[in-house]
C-alpha atoms as a PDB file:
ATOM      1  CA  UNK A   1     -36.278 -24.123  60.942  1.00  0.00           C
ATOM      2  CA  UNK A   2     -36.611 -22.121  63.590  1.00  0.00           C
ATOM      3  CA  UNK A   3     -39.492 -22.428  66.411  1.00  0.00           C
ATOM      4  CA  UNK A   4     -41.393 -19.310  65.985  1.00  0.00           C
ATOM      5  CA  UNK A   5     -41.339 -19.546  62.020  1.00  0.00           C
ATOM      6  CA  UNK A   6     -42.647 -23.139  62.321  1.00  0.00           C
ATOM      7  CA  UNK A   7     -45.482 -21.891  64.455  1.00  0.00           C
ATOM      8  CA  UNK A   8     -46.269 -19.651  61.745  1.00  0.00           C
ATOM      9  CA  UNK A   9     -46.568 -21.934  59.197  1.00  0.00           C
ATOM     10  CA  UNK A  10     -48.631 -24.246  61.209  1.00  0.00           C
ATOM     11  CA  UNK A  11     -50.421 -21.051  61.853  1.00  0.00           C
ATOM     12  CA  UNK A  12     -51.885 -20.506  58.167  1.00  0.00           C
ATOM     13  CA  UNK A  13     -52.693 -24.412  57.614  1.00  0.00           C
ATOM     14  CA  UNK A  14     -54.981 -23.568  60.293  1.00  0.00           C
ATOM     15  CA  UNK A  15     -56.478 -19.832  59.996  1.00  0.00           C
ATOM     16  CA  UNK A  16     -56.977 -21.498  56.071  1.00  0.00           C
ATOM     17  CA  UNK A  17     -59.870 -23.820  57.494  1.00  0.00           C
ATOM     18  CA  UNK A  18     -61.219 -21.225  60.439  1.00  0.00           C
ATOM     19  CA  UNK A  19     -64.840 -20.168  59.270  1.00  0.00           C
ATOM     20  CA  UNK A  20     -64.847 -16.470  61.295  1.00  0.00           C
ATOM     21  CA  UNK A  21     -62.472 -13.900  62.530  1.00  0.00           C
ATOM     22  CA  UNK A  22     -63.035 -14.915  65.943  1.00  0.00           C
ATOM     23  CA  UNK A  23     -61.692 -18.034  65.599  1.00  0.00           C
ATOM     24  CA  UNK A  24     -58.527 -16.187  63.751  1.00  0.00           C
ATOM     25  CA  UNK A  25     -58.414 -14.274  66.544  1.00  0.00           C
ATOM     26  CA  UNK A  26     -58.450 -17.087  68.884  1.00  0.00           C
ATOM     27  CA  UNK A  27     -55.627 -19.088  66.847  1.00  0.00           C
ATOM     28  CA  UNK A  28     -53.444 -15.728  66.918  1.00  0.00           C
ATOM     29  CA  UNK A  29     -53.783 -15.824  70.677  1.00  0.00           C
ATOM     30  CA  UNK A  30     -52.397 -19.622  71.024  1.00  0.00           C
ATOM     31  CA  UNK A  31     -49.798 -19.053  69.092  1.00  0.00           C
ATOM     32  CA  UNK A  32     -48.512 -15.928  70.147  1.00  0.00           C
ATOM     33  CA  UNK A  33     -50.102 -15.327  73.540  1.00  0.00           C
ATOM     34  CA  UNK A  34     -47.003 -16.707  75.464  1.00  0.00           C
ATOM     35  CA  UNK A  35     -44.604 -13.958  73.574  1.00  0.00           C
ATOM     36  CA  UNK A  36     -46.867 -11.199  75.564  1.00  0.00           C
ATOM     37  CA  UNK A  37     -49.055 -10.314  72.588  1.00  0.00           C
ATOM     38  CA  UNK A  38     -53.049 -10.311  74.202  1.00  0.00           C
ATOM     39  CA  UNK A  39     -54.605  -8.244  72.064  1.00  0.00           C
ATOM     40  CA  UNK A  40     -55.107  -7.951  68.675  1.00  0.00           C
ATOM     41  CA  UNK A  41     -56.680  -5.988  66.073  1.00  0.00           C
ATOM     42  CA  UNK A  42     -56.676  -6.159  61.845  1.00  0.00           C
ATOM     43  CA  UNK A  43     -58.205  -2.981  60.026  1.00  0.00           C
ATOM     44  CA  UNK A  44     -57.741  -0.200  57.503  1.00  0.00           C
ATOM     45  CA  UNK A  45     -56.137   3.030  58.557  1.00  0.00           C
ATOM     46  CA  UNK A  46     -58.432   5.196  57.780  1.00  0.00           C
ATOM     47  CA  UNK A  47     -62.451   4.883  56.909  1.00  0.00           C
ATOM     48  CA  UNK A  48     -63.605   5.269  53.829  1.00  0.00           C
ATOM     49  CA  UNK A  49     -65.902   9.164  53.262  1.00  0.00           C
ATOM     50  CA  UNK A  50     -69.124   6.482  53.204  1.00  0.00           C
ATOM     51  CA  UNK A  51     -67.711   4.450  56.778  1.00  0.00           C
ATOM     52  CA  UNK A  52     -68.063   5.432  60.348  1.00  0.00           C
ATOM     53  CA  UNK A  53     -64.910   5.145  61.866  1.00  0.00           C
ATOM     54  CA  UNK A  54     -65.450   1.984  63.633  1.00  0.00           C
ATOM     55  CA  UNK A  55     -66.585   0.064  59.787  1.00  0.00           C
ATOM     56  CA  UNK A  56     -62.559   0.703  59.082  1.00  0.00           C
ATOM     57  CA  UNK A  57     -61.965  -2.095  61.775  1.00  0.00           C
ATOM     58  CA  UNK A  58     -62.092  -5.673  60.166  1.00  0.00           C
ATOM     59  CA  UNK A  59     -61.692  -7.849  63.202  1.00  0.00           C
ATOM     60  CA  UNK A  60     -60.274  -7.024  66.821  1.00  0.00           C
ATOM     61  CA  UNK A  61     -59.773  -8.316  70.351  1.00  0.00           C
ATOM     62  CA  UNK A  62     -59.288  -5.265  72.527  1.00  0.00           C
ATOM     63  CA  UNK A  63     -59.425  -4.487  75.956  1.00  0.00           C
ATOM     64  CA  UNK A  64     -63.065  -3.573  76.825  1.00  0.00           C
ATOM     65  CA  UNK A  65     -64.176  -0.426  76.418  1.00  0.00           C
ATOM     66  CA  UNK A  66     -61.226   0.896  74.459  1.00  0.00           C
ATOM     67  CA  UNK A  67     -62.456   0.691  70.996  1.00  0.00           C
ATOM     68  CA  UNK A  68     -65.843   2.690  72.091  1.00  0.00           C
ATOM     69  CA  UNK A  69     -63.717   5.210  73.672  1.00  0.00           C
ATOM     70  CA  UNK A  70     -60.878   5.778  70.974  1.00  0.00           C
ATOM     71  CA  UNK A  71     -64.030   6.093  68.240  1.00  0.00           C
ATOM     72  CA  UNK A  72     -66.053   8.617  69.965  1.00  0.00           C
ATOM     73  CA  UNK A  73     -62.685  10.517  70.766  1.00  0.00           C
ATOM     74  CA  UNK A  74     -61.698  10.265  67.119  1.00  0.00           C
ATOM     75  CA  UNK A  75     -58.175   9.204  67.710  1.00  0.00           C
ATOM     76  CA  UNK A  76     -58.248   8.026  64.188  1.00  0.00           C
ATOM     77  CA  UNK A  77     -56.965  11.030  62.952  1.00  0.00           C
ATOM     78  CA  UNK A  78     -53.737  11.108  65.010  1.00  0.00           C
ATOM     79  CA  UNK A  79     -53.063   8.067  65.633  1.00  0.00           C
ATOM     80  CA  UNK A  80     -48.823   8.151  64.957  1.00  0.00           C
ATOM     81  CA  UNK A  81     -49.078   4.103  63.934  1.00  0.00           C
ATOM     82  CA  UNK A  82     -51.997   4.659  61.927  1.00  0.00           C
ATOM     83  CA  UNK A  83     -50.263   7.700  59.927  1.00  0.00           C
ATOM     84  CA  UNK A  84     -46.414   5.477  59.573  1.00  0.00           C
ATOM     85  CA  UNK A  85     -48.797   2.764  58.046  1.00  0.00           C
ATOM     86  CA  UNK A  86     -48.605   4.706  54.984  1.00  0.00           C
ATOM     87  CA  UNK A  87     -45.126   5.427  54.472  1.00  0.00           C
ATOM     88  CA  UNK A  88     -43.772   1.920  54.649  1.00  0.00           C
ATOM     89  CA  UNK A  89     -44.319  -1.757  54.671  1.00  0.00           C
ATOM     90  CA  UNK A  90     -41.952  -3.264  57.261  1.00  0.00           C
ATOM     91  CA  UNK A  91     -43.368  -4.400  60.925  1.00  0.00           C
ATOM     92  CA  UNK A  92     -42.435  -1.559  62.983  1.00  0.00           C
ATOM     93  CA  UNK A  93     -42.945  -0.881  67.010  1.00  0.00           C
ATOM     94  CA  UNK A  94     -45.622   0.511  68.557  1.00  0.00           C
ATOM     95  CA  UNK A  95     -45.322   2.927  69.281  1.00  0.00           C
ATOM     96  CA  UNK A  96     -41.911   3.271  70.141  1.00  0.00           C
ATOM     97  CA  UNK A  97     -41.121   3.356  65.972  1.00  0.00           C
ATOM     98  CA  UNK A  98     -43.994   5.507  64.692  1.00  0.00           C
ATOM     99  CA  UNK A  99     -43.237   9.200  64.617  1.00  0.00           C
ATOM    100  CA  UNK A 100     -44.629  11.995  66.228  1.00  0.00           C
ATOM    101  CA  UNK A 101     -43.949  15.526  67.718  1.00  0.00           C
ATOM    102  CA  UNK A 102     -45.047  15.418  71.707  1.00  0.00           C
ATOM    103  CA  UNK A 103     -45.021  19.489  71.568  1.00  0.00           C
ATOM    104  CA  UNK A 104     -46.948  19.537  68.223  1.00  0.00           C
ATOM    105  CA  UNK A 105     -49.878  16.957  68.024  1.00  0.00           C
ATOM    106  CA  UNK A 106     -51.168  16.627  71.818  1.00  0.00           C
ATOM    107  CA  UNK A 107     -53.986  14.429  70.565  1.00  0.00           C
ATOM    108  CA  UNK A 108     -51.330  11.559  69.857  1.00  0.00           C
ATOM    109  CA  UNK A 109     -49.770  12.142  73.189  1.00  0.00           C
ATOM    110  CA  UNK A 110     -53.344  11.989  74.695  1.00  0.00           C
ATOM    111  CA  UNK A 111     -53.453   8.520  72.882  1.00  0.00           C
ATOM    112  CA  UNK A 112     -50.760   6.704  74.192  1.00  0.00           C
ATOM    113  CA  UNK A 113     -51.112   7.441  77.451  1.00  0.00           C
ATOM    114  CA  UNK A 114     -54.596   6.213  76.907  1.00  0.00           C
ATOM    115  CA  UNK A 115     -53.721   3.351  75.442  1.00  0.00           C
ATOM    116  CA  UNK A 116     -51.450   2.627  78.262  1.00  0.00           C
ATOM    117  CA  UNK A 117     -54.092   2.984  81.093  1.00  0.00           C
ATOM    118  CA  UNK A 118     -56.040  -0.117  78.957  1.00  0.00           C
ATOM    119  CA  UNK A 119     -53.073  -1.969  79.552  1.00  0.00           C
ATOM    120  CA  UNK A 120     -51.678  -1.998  75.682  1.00  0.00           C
ATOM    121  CA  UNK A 121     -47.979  -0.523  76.413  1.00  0.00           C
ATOM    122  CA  UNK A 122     -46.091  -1.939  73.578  1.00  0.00           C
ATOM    123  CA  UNK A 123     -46.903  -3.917  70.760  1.00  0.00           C
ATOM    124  CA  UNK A 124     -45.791  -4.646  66.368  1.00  0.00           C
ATOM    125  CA  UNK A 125     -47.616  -3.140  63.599  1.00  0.00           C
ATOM    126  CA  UNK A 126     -48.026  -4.909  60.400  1.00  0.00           C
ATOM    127  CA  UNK A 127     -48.793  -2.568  57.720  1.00  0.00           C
ATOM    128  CA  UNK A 128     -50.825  -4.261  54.661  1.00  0.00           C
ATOM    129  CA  UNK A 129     -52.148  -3.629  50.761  1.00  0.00           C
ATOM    130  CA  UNK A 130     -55.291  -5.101  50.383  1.00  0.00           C
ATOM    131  CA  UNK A 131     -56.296  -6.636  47.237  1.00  0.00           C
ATOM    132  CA  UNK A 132     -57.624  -3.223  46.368  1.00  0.00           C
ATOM    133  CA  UNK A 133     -55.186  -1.085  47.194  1.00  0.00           C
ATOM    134  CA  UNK A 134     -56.588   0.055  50.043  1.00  0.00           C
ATOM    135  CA  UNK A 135     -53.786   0.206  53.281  1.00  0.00           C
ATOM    136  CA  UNK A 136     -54.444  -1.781  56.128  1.00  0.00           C
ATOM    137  CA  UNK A 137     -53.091  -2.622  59.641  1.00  0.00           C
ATOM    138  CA  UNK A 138     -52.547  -5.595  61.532  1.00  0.00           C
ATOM    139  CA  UNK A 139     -51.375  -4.425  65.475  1.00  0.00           C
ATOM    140  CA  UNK A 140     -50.552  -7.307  67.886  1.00  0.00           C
ATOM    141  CA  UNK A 141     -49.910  -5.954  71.191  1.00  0.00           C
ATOM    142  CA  UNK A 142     -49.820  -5.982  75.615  1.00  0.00           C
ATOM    143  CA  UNK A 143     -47.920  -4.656  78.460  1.00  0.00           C
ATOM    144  CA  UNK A 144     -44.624  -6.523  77.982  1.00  0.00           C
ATOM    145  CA  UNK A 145     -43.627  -8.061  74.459  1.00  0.00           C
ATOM    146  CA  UNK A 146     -40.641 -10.929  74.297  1.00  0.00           C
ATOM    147  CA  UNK A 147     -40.320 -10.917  70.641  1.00  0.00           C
ATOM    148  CA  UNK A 148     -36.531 -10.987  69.591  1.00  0.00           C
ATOM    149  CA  UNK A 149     -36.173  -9.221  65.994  1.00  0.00           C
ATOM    150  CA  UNK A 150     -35.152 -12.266  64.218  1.00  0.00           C
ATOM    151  CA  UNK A 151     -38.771 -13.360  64.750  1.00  0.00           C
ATOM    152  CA  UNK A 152     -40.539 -10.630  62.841  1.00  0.00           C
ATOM    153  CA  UNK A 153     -40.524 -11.988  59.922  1.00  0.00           C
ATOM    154  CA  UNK A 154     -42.690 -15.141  60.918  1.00  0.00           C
ATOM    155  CA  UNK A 155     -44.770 -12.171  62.904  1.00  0.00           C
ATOM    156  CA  UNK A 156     -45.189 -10.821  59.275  1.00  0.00           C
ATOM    157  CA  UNK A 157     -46.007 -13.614  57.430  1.00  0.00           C
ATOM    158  CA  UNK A 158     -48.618 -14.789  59.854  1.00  0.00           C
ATOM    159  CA  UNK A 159     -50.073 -10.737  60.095  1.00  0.00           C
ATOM    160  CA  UNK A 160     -50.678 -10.947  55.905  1.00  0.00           C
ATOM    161  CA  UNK A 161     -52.440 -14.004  56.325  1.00  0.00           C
ATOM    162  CA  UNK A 162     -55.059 -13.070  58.922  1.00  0.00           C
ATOM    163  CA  UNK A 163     -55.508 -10.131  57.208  1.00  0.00           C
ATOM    164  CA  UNK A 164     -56.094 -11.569  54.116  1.00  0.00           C
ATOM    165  CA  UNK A 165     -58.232 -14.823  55.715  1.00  0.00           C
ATOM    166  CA  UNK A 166     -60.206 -11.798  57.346  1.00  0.00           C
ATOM    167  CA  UNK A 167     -61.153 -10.228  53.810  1.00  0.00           C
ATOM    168  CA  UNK A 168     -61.655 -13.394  52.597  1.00  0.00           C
ATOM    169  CA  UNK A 169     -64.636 -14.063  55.294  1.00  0.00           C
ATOM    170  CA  UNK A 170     -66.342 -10.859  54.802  1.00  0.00           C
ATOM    171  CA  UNK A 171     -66.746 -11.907  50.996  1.00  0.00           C
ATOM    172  CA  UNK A 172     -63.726 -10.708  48.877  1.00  0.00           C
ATOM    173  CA  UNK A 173     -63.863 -11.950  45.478  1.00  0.00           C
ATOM    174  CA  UNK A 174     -60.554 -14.252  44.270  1.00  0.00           C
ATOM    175  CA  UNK A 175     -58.122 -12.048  42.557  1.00  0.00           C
ATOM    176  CA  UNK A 176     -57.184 -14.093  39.320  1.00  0.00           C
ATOM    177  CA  UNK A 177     -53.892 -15.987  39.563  1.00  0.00           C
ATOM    178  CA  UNK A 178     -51.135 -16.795  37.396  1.00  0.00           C
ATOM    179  CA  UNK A 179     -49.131 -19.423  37.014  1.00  0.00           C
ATOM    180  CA  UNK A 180     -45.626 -18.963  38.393  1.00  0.00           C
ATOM    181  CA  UNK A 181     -42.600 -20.710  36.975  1.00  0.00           C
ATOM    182  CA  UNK A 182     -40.481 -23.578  38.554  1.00  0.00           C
ATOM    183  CA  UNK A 183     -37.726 -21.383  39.624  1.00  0.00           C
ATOM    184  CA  UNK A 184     -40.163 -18.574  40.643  1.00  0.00           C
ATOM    185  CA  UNK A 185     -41.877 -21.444  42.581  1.00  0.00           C
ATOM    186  CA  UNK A 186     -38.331 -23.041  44.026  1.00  0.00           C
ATOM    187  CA  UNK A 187     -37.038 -18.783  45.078  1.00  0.00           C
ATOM    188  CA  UNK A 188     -40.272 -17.957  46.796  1.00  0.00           C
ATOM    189  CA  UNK A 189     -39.933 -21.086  48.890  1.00  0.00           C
ATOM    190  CA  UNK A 190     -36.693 -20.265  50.080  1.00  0.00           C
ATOM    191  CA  UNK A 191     -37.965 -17.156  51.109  1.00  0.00           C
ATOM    192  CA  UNK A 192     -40.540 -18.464  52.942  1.00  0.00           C
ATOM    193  CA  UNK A 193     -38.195 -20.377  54.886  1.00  0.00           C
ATOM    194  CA  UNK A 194     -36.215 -17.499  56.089  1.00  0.00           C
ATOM    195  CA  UNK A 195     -33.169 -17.303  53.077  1.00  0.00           C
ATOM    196  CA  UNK A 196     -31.601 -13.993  51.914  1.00  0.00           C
ATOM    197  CA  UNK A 197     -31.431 -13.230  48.512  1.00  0.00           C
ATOM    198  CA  UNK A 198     -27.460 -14.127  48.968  1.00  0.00           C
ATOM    199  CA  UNK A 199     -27.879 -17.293  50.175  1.00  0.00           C
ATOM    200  CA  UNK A 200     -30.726 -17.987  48.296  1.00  0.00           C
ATOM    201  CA  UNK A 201     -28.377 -16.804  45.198  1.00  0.00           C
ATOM    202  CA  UNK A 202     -25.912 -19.465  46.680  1.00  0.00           C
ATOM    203  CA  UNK A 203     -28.427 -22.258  46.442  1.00  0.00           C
ATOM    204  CA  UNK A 204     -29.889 -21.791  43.028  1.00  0.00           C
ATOM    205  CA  UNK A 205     -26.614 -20.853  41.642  1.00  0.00           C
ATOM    206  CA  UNK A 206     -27.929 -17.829  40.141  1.00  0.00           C
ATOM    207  CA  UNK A 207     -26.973 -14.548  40.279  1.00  0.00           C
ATOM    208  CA  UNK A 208     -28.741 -11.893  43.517  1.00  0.00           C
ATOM    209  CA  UNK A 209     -29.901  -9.595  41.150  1.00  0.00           C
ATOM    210  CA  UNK A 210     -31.764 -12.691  39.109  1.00  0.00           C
ATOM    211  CA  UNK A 211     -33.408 -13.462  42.200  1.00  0.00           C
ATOM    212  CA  UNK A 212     -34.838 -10.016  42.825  1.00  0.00           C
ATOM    213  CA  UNK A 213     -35.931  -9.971  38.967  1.00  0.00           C
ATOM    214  CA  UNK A 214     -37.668 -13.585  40.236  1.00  0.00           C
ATOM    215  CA  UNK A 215     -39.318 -12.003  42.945  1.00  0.00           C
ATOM    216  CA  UNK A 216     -40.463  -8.936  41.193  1.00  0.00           C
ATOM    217  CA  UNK A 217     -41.937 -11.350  38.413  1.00  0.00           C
ATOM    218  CA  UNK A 218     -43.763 -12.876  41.994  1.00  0.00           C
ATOM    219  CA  UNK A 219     -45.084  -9.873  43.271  1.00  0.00           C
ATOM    220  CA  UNK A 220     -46.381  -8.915  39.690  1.00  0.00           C
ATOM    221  CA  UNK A 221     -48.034 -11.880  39.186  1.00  0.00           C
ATOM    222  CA  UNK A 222     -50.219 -12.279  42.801  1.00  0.00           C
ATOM    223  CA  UNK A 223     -50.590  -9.106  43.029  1.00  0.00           C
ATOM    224  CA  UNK A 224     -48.402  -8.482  46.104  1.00  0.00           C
ATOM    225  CA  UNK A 225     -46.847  -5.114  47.149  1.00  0.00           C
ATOM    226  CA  UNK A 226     -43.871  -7.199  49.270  1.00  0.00           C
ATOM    227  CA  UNK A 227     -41.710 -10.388  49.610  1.00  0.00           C
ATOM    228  CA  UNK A 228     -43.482 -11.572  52.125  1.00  0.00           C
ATOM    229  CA  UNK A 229     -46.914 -10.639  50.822  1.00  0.00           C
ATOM    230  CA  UNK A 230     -45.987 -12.967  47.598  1.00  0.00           C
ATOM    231  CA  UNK A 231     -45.177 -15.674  49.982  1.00  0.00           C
ATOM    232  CA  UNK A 232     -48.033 -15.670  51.943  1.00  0.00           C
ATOM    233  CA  UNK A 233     -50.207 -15.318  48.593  1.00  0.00           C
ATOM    234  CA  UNK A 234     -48.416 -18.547  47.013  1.00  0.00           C
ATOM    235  CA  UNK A 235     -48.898 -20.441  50.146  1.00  0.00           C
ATOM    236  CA  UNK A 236     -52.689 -19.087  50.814  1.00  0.00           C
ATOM    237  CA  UNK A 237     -52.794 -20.831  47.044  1.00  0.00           C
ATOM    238  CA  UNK A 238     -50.956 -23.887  47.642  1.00  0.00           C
ATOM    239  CA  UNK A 239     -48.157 -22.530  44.818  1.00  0.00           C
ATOM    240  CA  UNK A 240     -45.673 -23.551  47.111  1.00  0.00           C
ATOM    241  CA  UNK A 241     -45.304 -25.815  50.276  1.00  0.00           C
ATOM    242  CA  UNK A 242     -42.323 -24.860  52.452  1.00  0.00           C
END
């Protein structure tokens, strides 16, 4: 198993017995600090018509003064990450991967170069589906990231978690579980450690297209909109123990 994915799993056995999102936020610093990430920040993309802006934000570590000063400028509203958030679920760049028209929507231009005089020049974005349905954010970011892509999926998994540890702490009630079946249990572990659905095909001896059908049935069951969602659900739950 590879380093960084190893970290992560070490990483949820111990956000699972942290008692506050500072001390989340601390753990995400040990563990990631030395890949460039020094900031971090979990929240939903968008208040809710009875939130102030800043009630969206769930937990955070930013540089000082820049949460004060992108809330009374509003950036909410044009923030390019904020806005790919809801078009997809895969990590993406920030904001080198979130889309926006320099000529069209000055506001967003305004707010990267002001994010880059805090000292937050690049950075991953972990979009997330609360329990509720409600679309959320998990940014981890600095002035130089060392992240090779091959990591992002540990990145991921670890992202969910907080996020969901976070929720947890500011008193989300239990979704109800179901039970999962042995070989829904044995293809979500594989996942967890890193297989494709080929090779995790290869391993089960089952057909690719069973193991999507398995981890469809997963996703249905938790209540998870990805893959990697459903793992970090079933190990949150101690359903399986890569």
């Amino acid at each position: 198993m590879d380093v960084v994915r190893s970290r992560a799993f070490d990483f949820v056995e111990t956000v699972r017995q942290l008692p506050d999102a500072a001390s989340i936020l601390d753990a995400m610093s040990r563990t990631l600090g030395q890949h460039g990430f020094d900031y971090f920040c979990t929240s939903y993309v968008a208040p809710l018509s009875t939130e102030q802006p800043r009630e969206a934000v769930l937990a955070e570590r930013l540089p000082a003064g820049f949460l004060d000063m992108y809330s009374e400028a509003q950036y909410v509203w044009h923030d390019p990450a904020l806005r790919h958030c809801r078009t997809t679920l895969q990590p993406f760049r920030w904001f080198r991967e979130a889309p926006y028209d320099p000529e069209r929507e000055p506001r967003a231009v305004e707010l990267v170069r002001r994010a880059r005089d805090f000292g937050m020049v690049d950075g991953v974005v972990i979009p997330v589906i609360s329990p509720a349905g409600r679309t959320g954010q998990v940014w981890f970011g600095g002035a130089e990231i060392d992240l090779p892509e091959r990591d992002l999926p540990a990145l991921h998994l670890m992202a969910l978690y907080a996020f969901d540890r976070v929720l947890a702490l500011r008193g989300r009630p239990e979704a109800p579980q179901l039970v999962l079946s042995s070989r829904e249990r044995e293809v979500l572990t594989l996942a967890a450690v890193g297989r494709s659905s080929d090779e995790i095909a290869d391993a089960l001896t089952i057909t690719v297209r069973t193991v999507k059908a398995h981890i469809n049935s997963c996703c249905k069951k938790l209540g998870a909109a990805t893959r990697t969602q459903a793992v970090m659900i079933a190990m949150r739950d101690r359903i399986i123990s890569p």
